[in-house]
Protein backbone atom coordinates (compact mmCIF):
# COMPACT_ATOMS: atom_id res chain seq x y z
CA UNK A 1 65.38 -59.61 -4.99
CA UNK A 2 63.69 -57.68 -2.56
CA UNK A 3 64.51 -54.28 -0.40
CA UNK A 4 62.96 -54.18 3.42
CA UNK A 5 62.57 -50.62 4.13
CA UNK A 6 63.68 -48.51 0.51
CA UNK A 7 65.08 -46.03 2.98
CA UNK A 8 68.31 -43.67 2.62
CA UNK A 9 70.02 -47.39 2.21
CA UNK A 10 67.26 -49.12 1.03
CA UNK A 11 66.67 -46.86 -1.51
CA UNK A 12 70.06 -46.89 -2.69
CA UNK A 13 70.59 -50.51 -3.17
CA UNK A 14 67.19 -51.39 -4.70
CA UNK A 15 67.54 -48.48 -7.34
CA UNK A 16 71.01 -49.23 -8.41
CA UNK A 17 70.50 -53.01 -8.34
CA UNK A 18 67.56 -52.16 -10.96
CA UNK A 19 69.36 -50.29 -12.52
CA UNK A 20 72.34 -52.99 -13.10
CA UNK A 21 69.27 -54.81 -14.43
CA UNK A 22 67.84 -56.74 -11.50
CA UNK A 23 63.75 -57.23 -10.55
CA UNK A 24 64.13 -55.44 -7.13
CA UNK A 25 60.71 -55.33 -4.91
CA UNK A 26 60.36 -52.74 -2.06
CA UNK A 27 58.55 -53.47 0.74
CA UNK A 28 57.13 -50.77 2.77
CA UNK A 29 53.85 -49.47 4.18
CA UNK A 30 50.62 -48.72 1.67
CA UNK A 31 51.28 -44.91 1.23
CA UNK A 32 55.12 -45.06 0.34
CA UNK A 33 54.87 -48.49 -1.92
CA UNK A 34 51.94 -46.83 -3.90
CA UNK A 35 54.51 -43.94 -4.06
CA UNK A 36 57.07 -46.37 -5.54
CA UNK A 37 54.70 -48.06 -8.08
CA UNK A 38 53.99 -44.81 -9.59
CA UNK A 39 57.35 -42.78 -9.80
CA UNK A 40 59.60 -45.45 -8.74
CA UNK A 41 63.32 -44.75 -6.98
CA UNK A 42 64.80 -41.11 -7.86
CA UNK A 43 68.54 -41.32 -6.90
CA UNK A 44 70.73 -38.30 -6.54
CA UNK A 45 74.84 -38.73 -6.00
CA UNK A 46 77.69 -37.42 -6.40
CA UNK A 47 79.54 -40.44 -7.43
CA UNK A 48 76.54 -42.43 -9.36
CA UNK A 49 74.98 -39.62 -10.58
CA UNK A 50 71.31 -38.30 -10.65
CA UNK A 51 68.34 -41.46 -12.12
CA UNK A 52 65.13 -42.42 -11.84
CA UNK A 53 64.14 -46.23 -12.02
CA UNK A 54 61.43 -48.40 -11.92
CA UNK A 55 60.92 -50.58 -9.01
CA UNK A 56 57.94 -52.89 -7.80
CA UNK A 57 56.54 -52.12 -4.50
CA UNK A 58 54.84 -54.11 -2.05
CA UNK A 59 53.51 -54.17 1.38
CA UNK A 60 54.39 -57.72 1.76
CA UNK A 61 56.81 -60.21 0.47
CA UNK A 62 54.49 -62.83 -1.32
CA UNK A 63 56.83 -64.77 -3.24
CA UNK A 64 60.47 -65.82 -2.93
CA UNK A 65 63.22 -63.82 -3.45
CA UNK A 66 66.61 -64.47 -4.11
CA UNK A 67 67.93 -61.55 -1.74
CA UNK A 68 66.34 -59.73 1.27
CA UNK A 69 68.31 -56.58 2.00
CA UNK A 70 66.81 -55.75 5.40
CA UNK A 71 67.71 -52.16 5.47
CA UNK A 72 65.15 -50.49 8.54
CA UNK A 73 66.37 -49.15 11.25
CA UNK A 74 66.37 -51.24 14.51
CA UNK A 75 63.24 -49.32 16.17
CA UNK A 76 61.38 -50.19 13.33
CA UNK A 77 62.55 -53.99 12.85
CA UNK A 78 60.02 -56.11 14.69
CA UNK A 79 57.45 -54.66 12.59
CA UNK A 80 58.94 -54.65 9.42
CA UNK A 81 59.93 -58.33 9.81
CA UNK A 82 56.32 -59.13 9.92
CA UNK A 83 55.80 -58.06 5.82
CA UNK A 84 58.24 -61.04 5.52
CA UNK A 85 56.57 -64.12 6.12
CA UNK A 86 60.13 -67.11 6.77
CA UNK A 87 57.91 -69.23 4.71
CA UNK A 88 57.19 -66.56 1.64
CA UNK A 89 61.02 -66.25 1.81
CA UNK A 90 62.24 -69.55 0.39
CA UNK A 91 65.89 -70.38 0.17
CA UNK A 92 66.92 -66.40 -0.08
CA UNK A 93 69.63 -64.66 1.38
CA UNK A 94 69.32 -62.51 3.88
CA UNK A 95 71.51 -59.54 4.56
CA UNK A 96 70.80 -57.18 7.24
CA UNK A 97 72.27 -54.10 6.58
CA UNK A 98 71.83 -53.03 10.10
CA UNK A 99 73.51 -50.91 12.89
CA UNK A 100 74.76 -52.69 15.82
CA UNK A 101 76.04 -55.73 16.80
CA UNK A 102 73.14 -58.19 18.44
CA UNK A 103 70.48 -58.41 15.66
CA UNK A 104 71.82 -61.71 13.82
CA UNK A 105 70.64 -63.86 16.86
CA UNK A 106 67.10 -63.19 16.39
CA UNK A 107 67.26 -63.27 12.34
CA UNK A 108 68.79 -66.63 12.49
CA UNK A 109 65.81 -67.70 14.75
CA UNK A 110 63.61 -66.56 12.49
CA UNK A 111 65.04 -67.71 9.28
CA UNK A 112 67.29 -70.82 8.30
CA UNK A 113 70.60 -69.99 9.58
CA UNK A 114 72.29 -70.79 7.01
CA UNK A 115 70.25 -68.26 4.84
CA UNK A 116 71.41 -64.97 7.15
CA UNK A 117 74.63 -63.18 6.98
CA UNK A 118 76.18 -61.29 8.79
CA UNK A 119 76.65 -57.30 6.44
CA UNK A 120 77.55 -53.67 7.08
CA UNK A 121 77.37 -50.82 5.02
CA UNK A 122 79.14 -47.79 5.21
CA UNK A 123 77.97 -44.64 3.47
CA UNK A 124 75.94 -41.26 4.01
CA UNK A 125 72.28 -41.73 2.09
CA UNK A 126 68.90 -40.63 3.22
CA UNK A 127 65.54 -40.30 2.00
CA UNK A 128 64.17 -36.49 1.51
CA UNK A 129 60.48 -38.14 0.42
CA UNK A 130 58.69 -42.16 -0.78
CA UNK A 131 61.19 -43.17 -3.30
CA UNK A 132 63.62 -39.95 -3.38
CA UNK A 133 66.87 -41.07 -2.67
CA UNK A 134 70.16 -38.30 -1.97
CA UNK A 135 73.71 -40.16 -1.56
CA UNK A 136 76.15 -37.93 -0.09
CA UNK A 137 79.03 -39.75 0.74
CA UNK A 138 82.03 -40.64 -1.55
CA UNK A 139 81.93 -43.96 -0.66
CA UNK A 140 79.12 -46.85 -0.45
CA UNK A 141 81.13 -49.90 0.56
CA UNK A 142 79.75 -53.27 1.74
CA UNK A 143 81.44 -56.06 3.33
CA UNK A 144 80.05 -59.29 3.94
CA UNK A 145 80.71 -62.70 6.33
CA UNK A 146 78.79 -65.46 7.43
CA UNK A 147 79.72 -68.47 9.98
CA UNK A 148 76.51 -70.12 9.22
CA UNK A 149 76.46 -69.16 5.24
CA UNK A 150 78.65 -71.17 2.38
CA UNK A 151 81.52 -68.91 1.35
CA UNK A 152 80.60 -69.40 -2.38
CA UNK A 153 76.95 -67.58 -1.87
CA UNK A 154 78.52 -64.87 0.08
CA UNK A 155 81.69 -64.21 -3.26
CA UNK A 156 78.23 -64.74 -6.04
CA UNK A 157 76.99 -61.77 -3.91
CA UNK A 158 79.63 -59.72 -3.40
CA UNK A 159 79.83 -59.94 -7.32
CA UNK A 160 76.55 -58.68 -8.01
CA UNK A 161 76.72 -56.03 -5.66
CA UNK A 162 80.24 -54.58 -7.31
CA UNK A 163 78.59 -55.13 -10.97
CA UNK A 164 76.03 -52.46 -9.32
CA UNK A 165 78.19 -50.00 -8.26
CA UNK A 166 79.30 -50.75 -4.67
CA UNK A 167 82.65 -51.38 -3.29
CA UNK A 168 81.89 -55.10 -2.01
CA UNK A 169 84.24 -57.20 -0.01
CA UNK A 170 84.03 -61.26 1.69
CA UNK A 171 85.27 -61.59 5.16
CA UNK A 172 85.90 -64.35 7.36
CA UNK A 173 84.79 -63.44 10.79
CA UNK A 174 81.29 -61.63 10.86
CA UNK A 175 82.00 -60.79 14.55
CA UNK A 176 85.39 -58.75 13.69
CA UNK A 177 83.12 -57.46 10.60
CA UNK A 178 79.96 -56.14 12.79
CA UNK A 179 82.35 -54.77 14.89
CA UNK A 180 84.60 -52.69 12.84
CA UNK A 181 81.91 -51.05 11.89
CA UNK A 182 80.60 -50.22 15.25
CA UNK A 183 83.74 -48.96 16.54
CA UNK A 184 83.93 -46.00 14.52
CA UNK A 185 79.74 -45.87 14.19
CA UNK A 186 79.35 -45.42 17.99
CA UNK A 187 81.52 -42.90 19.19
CA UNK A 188 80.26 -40.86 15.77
CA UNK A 189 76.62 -41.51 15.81
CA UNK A 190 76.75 -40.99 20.11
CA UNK A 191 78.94 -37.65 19.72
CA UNK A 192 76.82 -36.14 16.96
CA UNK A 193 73.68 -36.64 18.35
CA UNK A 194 74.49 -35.60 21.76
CA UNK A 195 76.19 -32.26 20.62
CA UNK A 196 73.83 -31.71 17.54
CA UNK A 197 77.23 -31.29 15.57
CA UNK A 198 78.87 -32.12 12.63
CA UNK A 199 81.36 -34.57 12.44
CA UNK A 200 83.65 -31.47 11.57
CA UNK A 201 83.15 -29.73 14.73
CA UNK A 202 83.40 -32.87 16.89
CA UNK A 203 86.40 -33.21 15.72
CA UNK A 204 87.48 -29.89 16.39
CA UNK A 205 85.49 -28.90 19.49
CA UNK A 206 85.10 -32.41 21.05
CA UNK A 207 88.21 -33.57 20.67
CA UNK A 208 89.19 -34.92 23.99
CA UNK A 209 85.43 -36.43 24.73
CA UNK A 210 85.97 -38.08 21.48
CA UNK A 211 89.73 -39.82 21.97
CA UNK A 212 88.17 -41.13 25.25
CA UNK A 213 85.27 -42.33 23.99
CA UNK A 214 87.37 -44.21 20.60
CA UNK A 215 89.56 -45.99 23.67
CA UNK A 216 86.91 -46.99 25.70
CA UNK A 217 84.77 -48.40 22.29
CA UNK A 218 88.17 -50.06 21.23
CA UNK A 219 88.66 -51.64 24.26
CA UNK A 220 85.23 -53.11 24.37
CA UNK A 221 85.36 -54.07 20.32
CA UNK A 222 88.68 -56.27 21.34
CA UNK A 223 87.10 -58.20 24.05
CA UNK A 224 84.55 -59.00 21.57
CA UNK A 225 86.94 -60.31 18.80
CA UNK A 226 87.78 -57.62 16.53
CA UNK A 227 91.54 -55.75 16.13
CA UNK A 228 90.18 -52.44 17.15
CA UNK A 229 92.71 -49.86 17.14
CA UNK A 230 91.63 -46.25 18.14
CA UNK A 231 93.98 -44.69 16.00
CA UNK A 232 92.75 -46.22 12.45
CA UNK A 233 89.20 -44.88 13.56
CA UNK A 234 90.36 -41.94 14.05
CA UNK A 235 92.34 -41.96 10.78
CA UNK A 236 88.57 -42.55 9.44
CA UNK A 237 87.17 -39.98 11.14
CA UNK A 238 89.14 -37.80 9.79
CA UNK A 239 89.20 -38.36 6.62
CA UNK A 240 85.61 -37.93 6.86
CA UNK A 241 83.53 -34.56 5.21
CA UNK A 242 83.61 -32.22 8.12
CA UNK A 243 80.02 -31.63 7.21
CA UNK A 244 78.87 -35.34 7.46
CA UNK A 245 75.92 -35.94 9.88
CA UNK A 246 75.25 -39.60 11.40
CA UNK A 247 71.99 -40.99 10.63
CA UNK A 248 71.18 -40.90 14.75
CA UNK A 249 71.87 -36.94 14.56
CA UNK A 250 69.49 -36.90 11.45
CA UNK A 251 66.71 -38.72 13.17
CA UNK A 252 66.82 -36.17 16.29
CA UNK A 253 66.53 -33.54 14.36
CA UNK A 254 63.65 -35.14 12.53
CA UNK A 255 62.06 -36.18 16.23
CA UNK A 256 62.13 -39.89 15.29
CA UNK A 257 63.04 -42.80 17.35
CA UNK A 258 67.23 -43.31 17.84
CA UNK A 259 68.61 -46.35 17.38
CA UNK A 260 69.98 -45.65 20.71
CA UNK A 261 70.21 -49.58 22.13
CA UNK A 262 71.30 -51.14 18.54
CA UNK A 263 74.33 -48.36 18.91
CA UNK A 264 75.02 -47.59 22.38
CA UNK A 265 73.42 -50.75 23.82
CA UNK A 266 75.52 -53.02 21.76
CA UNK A 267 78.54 -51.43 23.50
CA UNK A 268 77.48 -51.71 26.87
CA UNK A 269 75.81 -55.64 26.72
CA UNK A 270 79.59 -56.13 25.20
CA UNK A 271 81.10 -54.08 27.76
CA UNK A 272 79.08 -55.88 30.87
CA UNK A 273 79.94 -59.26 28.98
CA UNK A 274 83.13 -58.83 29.21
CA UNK A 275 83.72 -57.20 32.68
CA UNK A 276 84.67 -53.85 30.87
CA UNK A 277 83.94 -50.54 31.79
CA UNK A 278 82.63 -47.93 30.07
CA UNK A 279 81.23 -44.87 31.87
CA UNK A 280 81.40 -42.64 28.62
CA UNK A 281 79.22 -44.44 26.81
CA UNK A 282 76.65 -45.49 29.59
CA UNK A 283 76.53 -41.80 30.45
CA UNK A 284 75.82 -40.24 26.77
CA UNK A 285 73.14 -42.93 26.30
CA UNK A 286 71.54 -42.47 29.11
CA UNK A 287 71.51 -38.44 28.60
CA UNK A 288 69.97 -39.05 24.72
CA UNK A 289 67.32 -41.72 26.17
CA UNK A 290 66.01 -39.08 29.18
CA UNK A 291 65.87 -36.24 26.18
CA UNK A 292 64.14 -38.75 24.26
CA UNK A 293 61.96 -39.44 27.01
CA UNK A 294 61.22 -35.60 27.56
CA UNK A 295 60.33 -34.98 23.77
């Protein structure tokens, strides 16, 4: 199998998929996949502990693979695509573990569709260096659907991926499933970011920017299929560390490119879809994208 980007989530799943036994092969640029050839993928987690495994590395997917975790974030996607030739692929499985809500259109253009699912992952993992890997979260949980994918790949998966370590669970509607992540994602990543905060003090200090912003999500999330309900998100979010950071926050602070239209863009194509508004929203992302612009 092979890992597109051994990221914070890249770097996660490849190393405990080796370590559950699997060939995993990273792709990623010269410097960091000469990184993970040497000292392969150093892991260290609260609830899989602290290991080091070997990995093969790659710049380019040369031979098929029975997986392709596409695991980059959505600035960096049209470029990473390109180490993954559809024709070096074969009859693999793709799962984009991506943010957002529009990306399986273009996969399935690129690939068979009937080789792309639709995935989410929620959990709190970043990369501190090449191939050093800190998980931070209690939970790593993956769920996967697929309209255009038989049922039985997507249950072989989900079986491999909970013999590795992850909470792993089959839906039946990968709209409802891209979406029930983004509810809760947006409002977190967009709040965060904006106010440099924890999700502890948005909670706190924010409160009443973020109840709005949960109803005005919601309502968009329902027009587009899923049984959004502002009050289980915000059961989520609170149950949430108070110190947990969104990976948006983390990449301002780091100066590097936010995933500001797989996030916030998502809502508002959705929103203008569906004859929704959704002021909030428009407002925060266009305040990030002019700081953005100014940095």
């Amino acid at each position: 199998m092979a890992v597109l980007g051994p990221g914070g989530v890249g770097g996660l799943v490849g190393a405990l998929l080796a370590r559950a036994g699997h060939r995993v092969v990273c792709l990623a640029g010269a410097e960091t996949a000469g990184t993970l050839r040497k000292d392969g993928l150093h892991v260290t987690s609260g609830r899989f502990g602290a290991f080091r495994v070997p990995v093969e590395a790659d710049t380019e997917l040369r031979e098929p693979a029975g997986l392709l975790f596409v695991t980059v974030k959505e600035t960096a996607l049209a470029d990473a695509l390109e180490r993954v030739p559809a024709a070096a692929l074969g009859g693999g499985l793709v799962l984009p573990l991506l943010n957002g809500a529009d990306h399986l259109g273009p996969l399935r253009e690129r690939y068979p569709a009937e080789q792309v699912a639709a995935a989410t992952i929620r959990v709190e993992s970043t990369r501190v260096a090449p191939g050093r890997i800190e998980h931070t979260s209690p939970f790593a949980g993956i769920e996967l659907a697929g309209r255009t994918v038989p049922r039985e790949r997507l249950d072989h998966t989900a079986a491999l991926l909970r013999e590795a370590g992850f909470g792993a669970t089959v839906r039946d509607d990968e709209t409802a499933l891209l979406w029930d992540k983004l509810v809760f994602l947006a409002p977190m990543a967009l709040l965060t970011t904006r106010y440099g905060a924890t999700v502890g003090a948005v909670r706190e200090q924010r409160r009443p920017e973020l109840l709005a912003l949960l109803d005005e999500i919601a309502a968009v999330a329902r027009a587009a299929g899923a049984a959004a309900e502002p009050g289980e998100v915000l059961g989520f979010l609170e149950g949430a560390p108070g110190s947990m950071k969104s990976s948006m926050q983390r990449d301002a602070e780091a100066g590097r490119p936010l995933e500001l239209d797989a996030i916030g863009g998502s809502v508002l194509r959705a929103a203008e879809r569906h004859g929704l508004p959704a002021p909030l929203t428009a407002e925060i992302v266009a305040e990030l994208r002019a700081r953005t612009a100014r940095s």
